[in-house]
C-alpha atoms as a PDB file:
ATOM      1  CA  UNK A   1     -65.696 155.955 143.918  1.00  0.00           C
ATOM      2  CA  UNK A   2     -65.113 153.081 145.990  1.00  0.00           C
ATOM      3  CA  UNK A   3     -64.307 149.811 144.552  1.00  0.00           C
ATOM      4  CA  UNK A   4     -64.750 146.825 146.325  1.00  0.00           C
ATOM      5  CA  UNK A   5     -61.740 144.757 146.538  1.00  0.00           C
ATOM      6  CA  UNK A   6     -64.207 141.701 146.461  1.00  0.00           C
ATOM      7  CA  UNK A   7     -65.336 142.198 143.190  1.00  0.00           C
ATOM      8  CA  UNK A   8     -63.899 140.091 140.044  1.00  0.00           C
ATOM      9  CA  UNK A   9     -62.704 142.295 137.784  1.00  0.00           C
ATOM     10  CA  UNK A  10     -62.484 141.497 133.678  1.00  0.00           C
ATOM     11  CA  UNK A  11     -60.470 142.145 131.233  1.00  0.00           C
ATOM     12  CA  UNK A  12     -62.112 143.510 127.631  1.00  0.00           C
ATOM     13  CA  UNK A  13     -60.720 144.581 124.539  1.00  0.00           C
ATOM     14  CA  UNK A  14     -61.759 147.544 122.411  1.00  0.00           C
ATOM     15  CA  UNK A  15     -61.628 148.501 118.846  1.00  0.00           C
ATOM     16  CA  UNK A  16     -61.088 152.558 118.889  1.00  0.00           C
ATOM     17  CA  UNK A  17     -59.486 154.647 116.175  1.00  0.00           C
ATOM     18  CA  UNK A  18     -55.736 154.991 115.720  1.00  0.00           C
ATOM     19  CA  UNK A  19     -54.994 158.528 116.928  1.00  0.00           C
ATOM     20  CA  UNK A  20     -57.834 158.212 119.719  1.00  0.00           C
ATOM     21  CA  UNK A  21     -55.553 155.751 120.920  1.00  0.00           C
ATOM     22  CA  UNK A  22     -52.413 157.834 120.526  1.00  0.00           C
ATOM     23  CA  UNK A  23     -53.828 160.723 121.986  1.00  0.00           C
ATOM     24  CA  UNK A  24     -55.245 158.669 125.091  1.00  0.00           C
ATOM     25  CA  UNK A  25     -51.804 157.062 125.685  1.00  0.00           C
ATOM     26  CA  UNK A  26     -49.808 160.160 125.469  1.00  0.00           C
ATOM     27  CA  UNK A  27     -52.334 161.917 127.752  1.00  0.00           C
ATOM     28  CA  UNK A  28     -53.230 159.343 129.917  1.00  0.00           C
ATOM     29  CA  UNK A  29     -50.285 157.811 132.137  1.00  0.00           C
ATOM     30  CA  UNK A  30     -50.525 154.010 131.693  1.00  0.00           C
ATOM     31  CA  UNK A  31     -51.568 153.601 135.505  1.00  0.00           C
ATOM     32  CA  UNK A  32     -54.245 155.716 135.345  1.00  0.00           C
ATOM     33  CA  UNK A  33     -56.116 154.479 131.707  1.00  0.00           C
ATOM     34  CA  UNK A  34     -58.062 151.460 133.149  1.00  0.00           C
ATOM     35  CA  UNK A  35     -59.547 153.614 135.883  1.00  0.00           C
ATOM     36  CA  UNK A  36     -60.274 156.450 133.338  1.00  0.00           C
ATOM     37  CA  UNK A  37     -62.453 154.285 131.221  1.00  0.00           C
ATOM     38  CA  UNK A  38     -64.291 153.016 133.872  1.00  0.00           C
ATOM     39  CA  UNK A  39     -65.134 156.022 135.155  1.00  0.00           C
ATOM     40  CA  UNK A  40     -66.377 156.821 131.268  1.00  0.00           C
ATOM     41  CA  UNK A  41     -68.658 153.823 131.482  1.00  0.00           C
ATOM     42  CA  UNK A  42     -69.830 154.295 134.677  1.00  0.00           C
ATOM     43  CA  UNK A  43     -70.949 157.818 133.787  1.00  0.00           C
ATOM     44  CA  UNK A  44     -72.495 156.467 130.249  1.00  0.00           C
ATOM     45  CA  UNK A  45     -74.690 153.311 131.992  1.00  0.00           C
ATOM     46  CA  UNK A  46     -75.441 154.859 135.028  1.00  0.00           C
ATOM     47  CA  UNK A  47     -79.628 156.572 134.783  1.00  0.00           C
ATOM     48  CA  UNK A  48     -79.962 160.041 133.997  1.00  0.00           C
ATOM     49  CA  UNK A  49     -82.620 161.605 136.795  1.00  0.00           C
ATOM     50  CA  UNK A  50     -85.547 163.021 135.306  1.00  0.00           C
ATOM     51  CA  UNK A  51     -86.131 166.910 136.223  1.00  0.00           C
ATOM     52  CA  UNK A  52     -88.654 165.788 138.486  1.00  0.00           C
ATOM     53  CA  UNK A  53     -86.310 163.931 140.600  1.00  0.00           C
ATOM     54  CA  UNK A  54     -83.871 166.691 140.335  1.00  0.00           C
ATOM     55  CA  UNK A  55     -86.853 168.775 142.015  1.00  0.00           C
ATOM     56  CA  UNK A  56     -87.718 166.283 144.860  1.00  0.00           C
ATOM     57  CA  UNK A  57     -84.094 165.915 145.666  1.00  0.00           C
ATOM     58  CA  UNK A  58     -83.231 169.699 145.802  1.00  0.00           C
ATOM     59  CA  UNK A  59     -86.804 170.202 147.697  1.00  0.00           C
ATOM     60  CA  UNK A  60     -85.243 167.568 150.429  1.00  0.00           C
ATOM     61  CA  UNK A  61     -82.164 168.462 150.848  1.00  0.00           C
ATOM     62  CA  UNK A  62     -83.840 172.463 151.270  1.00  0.00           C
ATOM     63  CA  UNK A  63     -86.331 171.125 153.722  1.00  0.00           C
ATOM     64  CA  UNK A  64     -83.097 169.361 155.597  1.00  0.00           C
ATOM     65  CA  UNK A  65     -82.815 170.666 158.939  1.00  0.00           C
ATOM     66  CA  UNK A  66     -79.212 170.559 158.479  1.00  0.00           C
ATOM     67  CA  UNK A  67     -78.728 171.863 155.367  1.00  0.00           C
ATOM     68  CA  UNK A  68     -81.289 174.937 156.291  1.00  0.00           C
ATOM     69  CA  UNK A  69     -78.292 175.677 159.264  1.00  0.00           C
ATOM     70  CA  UNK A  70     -75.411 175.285 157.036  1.00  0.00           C
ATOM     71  CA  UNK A  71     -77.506 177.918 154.301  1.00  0.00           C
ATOM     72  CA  UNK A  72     -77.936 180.187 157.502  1.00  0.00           C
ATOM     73  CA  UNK A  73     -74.167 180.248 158.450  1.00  0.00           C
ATOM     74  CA  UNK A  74     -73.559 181.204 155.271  1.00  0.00           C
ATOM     75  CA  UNK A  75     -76.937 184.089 154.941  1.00  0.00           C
ATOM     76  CA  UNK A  76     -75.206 185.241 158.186  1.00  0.00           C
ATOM     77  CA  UNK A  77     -71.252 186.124 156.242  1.00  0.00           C
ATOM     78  CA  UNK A  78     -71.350 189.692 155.486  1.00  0.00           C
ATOM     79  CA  UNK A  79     -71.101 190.355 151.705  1.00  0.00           C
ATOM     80  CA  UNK A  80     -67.978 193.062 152.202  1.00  0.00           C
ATOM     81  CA  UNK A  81     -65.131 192.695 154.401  1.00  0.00           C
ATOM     82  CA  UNK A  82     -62.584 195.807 155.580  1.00  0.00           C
ATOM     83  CA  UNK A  83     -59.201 194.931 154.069  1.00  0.00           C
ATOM     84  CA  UNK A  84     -56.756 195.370 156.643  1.00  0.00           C
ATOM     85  CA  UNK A  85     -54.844 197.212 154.347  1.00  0.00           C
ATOM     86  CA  UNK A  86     -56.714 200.111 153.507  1.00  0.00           C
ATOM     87  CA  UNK A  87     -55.608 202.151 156.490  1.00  0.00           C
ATOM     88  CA  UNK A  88     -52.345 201.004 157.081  1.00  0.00           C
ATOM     89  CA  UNK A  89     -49.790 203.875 157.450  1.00  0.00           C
ATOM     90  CA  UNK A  90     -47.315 204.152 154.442  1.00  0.00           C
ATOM     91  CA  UNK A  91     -43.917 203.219 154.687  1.00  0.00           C
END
């Protein structure tokens, strides 16, 4: 995700258990933790689609001229390939 470099940015504190902490430091490299826990609270606040949206999307994106030539390319890959190795002479 890209961050604007416009945006202010704020710094919070947060009560979490002892060895949650331990863990996430020892797992976590120290330049990476803000950027982990934003991504965490992005995924928590940001709206859950209902199944009917799923549906509408995934009927779009089927209906998308592109995507229907993309799913052809692929419908068009045979499902076996001759390994080049099967009748190569021994050694």
């Amino acid at each position: 995700m890209c961050q604007d470099i416009r945006m202010g940015m704020r710094q919070m504190t947060f009560d979490i258990p002892e060895d949650m902490a331990e863990r996430f430091s020892a797992e976590v490299p120290a330049d990476e933790q803000s950027r982990v826990v934003l991504t965490a609270i992005r995924r928590r606040i940001t709206p859950r689609l209902t199944e009917e949206q799923w549906a509408a999307i995934c009927e779009a994106a089927n209906n998308d001229p592109e995507t229907q030539q993309i799913q052809a390319e692929f419908d068009a890959i045979p499902d076996t390939f001759d390994e080049v190795w099967d009748d190569a002479p021994a050694r």
